[in-house]
C-alpha atoms as a PDB file:
ATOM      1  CA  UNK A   1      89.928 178.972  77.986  1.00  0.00           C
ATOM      2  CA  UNK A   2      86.575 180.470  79.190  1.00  0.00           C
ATOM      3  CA  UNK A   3      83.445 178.103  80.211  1.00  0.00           C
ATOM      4  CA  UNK A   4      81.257 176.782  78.001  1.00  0.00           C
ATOM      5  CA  UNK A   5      78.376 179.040  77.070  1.00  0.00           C
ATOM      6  CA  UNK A   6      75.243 177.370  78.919  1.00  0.00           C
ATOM      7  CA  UNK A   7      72.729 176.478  76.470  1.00  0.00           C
ATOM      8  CA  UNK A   8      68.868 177.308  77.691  1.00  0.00           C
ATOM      9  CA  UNK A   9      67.047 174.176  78.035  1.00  0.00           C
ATOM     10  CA  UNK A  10      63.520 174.465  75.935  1.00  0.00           C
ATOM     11  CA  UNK A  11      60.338 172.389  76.877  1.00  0.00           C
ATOM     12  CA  UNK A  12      57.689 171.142  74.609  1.00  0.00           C
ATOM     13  CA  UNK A  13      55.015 173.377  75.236  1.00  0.00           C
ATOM     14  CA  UNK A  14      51.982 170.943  74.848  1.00  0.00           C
ATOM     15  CA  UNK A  15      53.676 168.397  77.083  1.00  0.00           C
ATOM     16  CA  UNK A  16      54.193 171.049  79.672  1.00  0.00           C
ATOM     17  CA  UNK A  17      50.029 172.300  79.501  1.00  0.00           C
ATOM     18  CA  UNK A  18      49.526 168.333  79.898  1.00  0.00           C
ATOM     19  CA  UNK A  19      51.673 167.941  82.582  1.00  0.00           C
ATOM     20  CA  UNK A  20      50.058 171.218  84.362  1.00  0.00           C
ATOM     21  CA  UNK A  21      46.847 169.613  83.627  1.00  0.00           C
ATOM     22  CA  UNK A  22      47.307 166.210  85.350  1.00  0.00           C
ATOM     23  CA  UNK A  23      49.252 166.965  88.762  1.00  0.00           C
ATOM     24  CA  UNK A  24      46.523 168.837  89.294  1.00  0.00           C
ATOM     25  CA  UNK A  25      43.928 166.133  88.614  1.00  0.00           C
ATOM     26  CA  UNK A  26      46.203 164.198  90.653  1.00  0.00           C
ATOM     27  CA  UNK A  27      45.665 166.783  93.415  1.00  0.00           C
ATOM     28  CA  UNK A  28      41.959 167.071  92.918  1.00  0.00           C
ATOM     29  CA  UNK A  29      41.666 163.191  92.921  1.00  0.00           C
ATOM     30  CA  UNK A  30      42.933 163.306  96.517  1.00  0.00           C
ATOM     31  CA  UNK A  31      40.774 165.538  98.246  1.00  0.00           C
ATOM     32  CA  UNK A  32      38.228 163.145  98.313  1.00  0.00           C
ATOM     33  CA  UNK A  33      40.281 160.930 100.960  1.00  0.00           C
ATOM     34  CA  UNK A  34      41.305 164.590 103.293  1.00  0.00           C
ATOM     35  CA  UNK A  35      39.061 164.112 106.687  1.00  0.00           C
ATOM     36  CA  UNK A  36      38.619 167.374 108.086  1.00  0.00           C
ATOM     37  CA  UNK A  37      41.344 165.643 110.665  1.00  0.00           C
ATOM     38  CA  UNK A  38      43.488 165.158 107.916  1.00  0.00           C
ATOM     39  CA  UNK A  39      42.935 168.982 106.748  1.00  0.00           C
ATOM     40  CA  UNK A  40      44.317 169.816 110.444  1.00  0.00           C
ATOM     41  CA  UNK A  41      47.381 168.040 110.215  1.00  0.00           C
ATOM     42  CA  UNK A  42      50.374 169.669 110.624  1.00  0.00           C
ATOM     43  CA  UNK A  43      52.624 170.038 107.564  1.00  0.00           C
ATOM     44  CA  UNK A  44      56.458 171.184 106.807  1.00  0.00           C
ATOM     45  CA  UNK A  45      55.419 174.361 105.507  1.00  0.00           C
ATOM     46  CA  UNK A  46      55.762 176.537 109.148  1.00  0.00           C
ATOM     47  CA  UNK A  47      51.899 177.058 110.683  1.00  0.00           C
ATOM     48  CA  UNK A  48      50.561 175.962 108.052  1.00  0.00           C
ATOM     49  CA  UNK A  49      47.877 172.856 107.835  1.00  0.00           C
ATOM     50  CA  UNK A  50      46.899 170.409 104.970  1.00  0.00           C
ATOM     51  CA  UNK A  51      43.669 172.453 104.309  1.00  0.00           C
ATOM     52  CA  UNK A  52      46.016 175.473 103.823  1.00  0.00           C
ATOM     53  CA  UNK A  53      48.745 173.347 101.680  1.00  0.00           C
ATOM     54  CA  UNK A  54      45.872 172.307  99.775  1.00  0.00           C
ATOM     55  CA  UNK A  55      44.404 175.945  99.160  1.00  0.00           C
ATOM     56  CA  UNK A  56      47.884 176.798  98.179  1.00  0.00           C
ATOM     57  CA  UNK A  57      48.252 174.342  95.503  1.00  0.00           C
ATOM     58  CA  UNK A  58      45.161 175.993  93.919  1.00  0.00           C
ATOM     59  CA  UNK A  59      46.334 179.404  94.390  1.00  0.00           C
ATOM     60  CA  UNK A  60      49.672 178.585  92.973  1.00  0.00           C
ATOM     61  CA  UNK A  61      47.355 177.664  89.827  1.00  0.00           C
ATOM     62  CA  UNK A  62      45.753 180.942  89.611  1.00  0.00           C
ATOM     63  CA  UNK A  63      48.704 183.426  89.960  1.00  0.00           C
ATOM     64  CA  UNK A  64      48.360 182.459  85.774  1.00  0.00           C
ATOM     65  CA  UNK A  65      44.932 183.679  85.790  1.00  0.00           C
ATOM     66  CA  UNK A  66      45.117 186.958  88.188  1.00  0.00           C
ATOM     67  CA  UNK A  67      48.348 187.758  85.800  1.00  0.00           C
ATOM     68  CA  UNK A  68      46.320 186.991  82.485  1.00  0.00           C
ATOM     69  CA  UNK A  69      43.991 189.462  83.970  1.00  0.00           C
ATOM     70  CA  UNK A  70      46.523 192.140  83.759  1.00  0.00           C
ATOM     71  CA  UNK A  71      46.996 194.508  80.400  1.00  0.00           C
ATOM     72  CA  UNK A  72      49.644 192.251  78.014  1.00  0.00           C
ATOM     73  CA  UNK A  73      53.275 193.834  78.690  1.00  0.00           C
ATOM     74  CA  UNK A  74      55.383 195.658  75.798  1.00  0.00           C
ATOM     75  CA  UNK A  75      58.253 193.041  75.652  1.00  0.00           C
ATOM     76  CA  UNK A  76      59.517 190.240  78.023  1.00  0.00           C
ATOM     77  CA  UNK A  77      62.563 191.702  80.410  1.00  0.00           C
ATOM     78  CA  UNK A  78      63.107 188.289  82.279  1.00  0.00           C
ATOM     79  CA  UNK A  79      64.116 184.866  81.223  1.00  0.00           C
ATOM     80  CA  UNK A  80      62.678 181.294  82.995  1.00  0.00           C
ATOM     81  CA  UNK A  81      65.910 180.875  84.492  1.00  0.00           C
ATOM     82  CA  UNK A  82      65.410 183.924  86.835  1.00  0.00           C
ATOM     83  CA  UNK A  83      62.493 182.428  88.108  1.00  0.00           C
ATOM     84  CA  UNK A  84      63.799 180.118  90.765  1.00  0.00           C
ATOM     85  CA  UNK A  85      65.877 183.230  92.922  1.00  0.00           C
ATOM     86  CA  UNK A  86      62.626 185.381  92.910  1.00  0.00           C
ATOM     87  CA  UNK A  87      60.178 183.609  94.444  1.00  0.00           C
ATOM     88  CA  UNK A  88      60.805 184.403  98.260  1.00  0.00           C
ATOM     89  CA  UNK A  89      60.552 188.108  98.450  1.00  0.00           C
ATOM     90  CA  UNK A  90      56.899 188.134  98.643  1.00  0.00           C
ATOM     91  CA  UNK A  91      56.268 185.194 100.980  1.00  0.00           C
ATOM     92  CA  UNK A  92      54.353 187.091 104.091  1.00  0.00           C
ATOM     93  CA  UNK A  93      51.910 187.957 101.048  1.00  0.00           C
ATOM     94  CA  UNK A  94      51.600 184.197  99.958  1.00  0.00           C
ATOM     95  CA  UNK A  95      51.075 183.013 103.181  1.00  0.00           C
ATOM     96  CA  UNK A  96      48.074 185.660 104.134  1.00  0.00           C
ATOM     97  CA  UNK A  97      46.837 184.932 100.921  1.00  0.00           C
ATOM     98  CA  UNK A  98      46.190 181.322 101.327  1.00  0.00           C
ATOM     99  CA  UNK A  99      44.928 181.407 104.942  1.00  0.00           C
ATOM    100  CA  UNK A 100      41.886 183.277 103.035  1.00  0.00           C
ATOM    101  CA  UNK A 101      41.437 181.278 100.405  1.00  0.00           C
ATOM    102  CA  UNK A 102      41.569 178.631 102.682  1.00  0.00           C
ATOM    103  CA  UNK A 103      38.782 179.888 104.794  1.00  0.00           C
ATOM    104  CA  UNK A 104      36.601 181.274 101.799  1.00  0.00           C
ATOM    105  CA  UNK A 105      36.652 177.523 100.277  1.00  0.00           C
ATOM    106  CA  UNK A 106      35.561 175.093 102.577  1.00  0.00           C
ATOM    107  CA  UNK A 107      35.092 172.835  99.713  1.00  0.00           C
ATOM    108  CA  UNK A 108      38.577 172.171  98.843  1.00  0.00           C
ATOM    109  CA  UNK A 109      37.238 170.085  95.898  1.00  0.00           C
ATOM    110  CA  UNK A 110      34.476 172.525  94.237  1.00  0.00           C
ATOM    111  CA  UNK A 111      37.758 174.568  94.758  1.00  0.00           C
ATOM    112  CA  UNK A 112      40.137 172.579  92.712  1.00  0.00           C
ATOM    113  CA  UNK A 113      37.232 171.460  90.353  1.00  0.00           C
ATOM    114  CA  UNK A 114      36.819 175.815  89.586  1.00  0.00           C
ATOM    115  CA  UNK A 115      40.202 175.744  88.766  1.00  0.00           C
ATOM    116  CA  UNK A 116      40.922 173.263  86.321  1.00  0.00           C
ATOM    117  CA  UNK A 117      37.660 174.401  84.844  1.00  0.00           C
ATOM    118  CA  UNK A 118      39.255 178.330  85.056  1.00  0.00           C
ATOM    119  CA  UNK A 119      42.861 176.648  83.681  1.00  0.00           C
ATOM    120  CA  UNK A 120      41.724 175.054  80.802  1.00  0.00           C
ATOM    121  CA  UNK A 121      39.648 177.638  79.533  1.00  0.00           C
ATOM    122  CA  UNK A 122      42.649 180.265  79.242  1.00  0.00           C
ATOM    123  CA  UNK A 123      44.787 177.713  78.089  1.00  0.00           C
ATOM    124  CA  UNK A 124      42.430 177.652  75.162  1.00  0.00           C
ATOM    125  CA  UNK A 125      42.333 181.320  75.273  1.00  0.00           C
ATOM    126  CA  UNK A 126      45.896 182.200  74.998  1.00  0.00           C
ATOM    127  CA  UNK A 127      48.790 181.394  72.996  1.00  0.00           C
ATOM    128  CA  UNK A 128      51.541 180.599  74.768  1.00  0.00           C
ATOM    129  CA  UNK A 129      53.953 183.939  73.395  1.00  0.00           C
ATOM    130  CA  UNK A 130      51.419 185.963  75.548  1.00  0.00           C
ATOM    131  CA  UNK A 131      53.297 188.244  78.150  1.00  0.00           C
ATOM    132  CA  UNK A 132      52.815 187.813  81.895  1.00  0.00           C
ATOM    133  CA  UNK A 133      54.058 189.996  84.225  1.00  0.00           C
ATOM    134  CA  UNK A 134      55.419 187.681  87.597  1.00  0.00           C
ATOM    135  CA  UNK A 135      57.320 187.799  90.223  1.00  0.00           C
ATOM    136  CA  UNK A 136      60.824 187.152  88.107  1.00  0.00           C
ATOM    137  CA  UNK A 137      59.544 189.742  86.062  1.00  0.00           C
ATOM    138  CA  UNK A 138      58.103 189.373  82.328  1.00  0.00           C
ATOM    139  CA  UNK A 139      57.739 186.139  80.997  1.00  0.00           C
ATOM    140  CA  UNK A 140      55.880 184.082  78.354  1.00  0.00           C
ATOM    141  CA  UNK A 141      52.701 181.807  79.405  1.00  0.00           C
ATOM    142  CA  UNK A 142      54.573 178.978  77.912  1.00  0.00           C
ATOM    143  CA  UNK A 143      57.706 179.663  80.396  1.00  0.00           C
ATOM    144  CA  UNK A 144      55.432 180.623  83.211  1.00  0.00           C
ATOM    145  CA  UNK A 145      53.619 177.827  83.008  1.00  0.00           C
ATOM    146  CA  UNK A 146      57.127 175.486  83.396  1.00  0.00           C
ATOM    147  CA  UNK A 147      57.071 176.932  86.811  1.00  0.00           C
ATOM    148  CA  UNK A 148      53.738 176.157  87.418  1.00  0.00           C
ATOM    149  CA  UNK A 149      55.184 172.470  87.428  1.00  0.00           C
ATOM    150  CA  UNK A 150      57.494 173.412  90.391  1.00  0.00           C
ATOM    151  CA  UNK A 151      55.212 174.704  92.248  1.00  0.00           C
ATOM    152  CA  UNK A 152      52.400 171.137  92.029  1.00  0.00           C
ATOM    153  CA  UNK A 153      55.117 168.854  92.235  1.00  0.00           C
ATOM    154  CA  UNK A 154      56.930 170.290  95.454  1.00  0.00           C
ATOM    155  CA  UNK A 155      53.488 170.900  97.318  1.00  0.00           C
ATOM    156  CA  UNK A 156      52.312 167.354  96.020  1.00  0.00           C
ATOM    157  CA  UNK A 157      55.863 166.229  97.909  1.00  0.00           C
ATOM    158  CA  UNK A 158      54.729 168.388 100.836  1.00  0.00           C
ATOM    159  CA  UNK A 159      50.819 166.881 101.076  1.00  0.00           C
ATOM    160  CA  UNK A 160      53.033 163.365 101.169  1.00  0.00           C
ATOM    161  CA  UNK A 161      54.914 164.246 104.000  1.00  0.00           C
ATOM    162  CA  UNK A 162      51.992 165.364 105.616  1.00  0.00           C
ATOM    163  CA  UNK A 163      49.495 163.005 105.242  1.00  0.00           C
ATOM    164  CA  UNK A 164      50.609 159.652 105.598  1.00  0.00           C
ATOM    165  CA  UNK A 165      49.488 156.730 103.129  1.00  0.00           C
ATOM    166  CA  UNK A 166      47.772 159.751 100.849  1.00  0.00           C
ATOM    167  CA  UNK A 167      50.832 159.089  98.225  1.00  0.00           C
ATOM    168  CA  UNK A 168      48.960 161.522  95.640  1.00  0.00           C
ATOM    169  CA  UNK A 169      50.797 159.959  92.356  1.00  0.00           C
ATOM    170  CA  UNK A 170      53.298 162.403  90.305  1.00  0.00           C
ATOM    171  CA  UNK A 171      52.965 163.194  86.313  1.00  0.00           C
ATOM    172  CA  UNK A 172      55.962 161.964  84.867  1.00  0.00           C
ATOM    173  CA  UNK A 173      56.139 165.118  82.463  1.00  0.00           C
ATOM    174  CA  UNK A 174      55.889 167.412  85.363  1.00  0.00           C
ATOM    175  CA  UNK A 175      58.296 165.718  87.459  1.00  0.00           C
ATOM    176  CA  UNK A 176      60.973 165.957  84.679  1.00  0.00           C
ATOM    177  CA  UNK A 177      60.351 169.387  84.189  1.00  0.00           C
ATOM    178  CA  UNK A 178      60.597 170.300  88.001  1.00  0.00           C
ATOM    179  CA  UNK A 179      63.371 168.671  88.312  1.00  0.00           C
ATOM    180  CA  UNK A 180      65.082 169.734  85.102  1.00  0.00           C
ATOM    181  CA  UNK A 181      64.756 173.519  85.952  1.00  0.00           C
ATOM    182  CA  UNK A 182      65.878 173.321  89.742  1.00  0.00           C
ATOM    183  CA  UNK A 183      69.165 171.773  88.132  1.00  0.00           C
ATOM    184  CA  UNK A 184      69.357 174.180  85.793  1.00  0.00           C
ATOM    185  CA  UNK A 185      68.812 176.698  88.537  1.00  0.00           C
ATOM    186  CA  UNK A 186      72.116 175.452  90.322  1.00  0.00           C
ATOM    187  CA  UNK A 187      74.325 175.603  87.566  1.00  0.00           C
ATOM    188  CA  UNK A 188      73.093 179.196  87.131  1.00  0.00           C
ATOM    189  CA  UNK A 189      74.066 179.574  90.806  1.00  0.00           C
ATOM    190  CA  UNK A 190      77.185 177.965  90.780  1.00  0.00           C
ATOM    191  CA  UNK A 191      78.949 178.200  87.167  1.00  0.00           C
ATOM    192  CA  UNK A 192      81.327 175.850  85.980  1.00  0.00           C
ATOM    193  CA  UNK A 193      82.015 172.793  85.009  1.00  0.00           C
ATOM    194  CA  UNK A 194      84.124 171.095  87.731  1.00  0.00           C
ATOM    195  CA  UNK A 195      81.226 169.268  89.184  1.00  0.00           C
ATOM    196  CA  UNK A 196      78.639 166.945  87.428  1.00  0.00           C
ATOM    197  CA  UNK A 197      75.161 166.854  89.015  1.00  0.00           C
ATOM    198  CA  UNK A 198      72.721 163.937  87.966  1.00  0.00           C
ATOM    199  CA  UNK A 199      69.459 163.028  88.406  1.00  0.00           C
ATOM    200  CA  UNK A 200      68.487 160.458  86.384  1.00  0.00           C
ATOM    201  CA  UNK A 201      66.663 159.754  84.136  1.00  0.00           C
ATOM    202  CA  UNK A 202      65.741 163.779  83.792  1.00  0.00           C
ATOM    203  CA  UNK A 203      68.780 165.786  84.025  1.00  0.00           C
ATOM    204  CA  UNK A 204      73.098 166.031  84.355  1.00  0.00           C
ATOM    205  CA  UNK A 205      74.217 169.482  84.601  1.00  0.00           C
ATOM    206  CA  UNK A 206      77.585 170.952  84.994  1.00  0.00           C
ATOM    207  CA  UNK A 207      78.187 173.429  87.625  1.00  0.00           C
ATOM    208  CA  UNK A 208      80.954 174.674  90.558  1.00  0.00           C
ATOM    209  CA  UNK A 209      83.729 176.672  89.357  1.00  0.00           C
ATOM    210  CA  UNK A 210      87.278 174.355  89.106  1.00  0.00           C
ATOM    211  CA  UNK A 211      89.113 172.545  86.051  1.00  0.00           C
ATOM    212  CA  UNK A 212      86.655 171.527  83.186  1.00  0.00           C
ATOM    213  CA  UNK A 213      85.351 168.354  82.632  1.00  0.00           C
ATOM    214  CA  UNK A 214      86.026 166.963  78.837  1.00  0.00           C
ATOM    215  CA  UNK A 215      86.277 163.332  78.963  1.00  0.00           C
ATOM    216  CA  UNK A 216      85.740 160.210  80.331  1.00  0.00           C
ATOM    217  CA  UNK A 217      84.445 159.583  83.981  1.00  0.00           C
ATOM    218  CA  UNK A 218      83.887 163.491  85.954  1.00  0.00           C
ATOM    219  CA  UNK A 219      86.058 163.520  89.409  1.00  0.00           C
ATOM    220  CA  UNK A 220      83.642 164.926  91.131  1.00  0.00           C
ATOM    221  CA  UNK A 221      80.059 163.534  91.075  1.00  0.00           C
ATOM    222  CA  UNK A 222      76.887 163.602  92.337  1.00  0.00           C
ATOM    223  CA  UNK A 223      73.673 161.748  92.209  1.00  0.00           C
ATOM    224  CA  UNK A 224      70.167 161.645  93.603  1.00  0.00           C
ATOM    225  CA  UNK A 225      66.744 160.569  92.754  1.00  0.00           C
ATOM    226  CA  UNK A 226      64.424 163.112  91.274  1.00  0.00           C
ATOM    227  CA  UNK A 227      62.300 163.596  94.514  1.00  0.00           C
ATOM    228  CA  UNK A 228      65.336 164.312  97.294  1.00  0.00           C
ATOM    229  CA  UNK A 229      66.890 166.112  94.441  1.00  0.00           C
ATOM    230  CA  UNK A 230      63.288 168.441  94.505  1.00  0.00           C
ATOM    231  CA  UNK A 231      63.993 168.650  98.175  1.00  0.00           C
ATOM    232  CA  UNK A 232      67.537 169.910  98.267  1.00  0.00           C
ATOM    233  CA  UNK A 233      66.925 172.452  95.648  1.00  0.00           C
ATOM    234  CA  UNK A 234      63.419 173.909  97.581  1.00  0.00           C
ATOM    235  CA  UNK A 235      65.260 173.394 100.939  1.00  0.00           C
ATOM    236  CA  UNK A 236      63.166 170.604 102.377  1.00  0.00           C
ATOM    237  CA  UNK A 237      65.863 168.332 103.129  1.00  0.00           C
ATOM    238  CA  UNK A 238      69.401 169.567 104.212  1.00  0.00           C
ATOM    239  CA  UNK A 239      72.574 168.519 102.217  1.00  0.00           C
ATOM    240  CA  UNK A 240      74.480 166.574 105.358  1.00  0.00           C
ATOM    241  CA  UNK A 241      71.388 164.990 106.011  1.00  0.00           C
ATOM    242  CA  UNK A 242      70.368 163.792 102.611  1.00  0.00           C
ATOM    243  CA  UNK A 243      74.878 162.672 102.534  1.00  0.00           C
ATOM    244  CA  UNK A 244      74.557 160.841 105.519  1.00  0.00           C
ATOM    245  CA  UNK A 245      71.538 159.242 104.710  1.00  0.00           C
ATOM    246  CA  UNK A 246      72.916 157.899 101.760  1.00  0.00           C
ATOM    247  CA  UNK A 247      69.675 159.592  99.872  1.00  0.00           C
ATOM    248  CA  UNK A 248      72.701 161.501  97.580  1.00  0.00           C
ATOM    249  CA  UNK A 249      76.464 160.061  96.603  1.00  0.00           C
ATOM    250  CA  UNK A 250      78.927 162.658  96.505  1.00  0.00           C
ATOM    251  CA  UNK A 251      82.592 161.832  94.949  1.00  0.00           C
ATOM    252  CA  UNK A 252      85.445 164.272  94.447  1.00  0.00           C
ATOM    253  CA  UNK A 253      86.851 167.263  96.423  1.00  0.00           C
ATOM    254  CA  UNK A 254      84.360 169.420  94.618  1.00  0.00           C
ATOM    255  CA  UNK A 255      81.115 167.648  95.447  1.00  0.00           C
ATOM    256  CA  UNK A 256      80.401 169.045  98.252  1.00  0.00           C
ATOM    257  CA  UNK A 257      77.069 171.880  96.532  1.00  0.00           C
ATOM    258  CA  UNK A 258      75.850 172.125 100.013  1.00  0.00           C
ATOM    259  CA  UNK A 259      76.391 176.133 100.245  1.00  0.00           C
ATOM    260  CA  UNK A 260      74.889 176.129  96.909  1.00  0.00           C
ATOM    261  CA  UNK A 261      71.800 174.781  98.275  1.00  0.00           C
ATOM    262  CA  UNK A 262      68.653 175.381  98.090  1.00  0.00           C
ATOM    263  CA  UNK A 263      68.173 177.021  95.059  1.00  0.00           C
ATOM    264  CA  UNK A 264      64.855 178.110  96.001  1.00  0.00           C
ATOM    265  CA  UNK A 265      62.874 178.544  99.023  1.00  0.00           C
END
């Protein structure tokens, strides 16, 4: 008997534009507390220094604006889904792109303050069926914007790690719908229903090709916390690591998704 057909998981717009909304008040409320030798400190992302990580966070904002400024495409040809696999191809672009806006804002908070001014005025603007071109192709503001909630709560985990004691707080509603689309990203990766993947309390997902799952307790299991979960998937913590560490339990010849991993980088 073939697989179950996956289901695609929907989000409550509103909740999402909230959640968008308040990781990156959370952001903005921590810039206050960034010395400029905190803005030189090191961080996980390569060359890369806290004043850049926090220019990025901004700029990963405003990739909805620069593609609301562009002529409303004819019909959508991707799906959120393909978002995850298509965000690497244009890295040496990202990374130039921030070191500029890094050194054209010294005022990382007049910055930030610009653009949740910016944000919520084209949220108010736009419906959310309005076409965006991106870099997984065409997609709707509403599904665009679920990415949007990748992309605050990983570099929120990144300013973390890189600043110690900052612990800039994390939206519930954005961390469940991070963490909800990087699973759903693996079991589009690794179809099947052998192997079940939690991370409570925001998401179970079936993946890894091997005899179905019905009933009753899975064989082969695996379970993590929402934030080392976020790391796997983006590839800031390695599988054996996080296993050894006893950050994930894995049970069951089949729980071993390391070569699935990350699902993003």
């Amino acid at each position: 008997m073939p697989p179950a057909k996956k289901r695609t998981r929907t989000y409550d717009p509103a909740r999402i534009r909230a959640a968008v909304l308040a990781q990156l008040a959370n952001v903005r409320d921590a810039v206050p507390a960034l010395t400029p030798e905190r803005l030189a400190l090191p961080t996980r992302l390569g060359e890369w220094t806290v004043r850049d990580l926090v220019a990025h966070i901004g700029m990963a904002v405003t990739a909805l604006h620069r593609a609301l400024e562009q002529p409303e495409p004819a019909k959508a040809d991707a799906v959120l889904l393909d978002w995850p696999a298509g965000t690497s191809g244009n890295s040496a672009a990202i990374a130039d792109f921030t070191r500029r806006i890094a050194a054209d804002h010294p005022d990382l908070g007049a910055y930030l303050a610009d653009v949740d001014e910016s944000l919520r005025a084209l949220l108010a603007a736009h419906p959310g069926t309005r076409l965006l071109v991106t870099s997984a192709g065409v997609l709707s503001l509403d599904d665009y914007l679920v990415t949007r909630t990748v992309e605050l709560v990983v570099h929120t985990d990144d300013l973390n790690a890189a600043v110690p004691g900052l612990d800039v707080p994390y939206d519930r509603q954005a961390l469940a719908a991070c963490t909800r689309l990087l699973a759903d990203a693996l079991a589009a990766k690794a179809p099947g229903g052998s192997t079940e993947v939690r991370v409570p309390p925001y998401a179970v997902v079936q993946c890894v090709e091997g005899p179905r799952h019905t009933r009753g307790t899975p064989p082969n299991v695996v379970e993590t916390d929402p934030l080392t979960w976020i790391r796997l998937a983006t590839g800031r913590l390695a599988w054996r690591e996080a296993v050894a560490d006893a950050k994930v339990s894995a049970s069951g010849e089949r729980a071993d998704i390391g070569a699935y991993l990350p699902v993003m980088s």
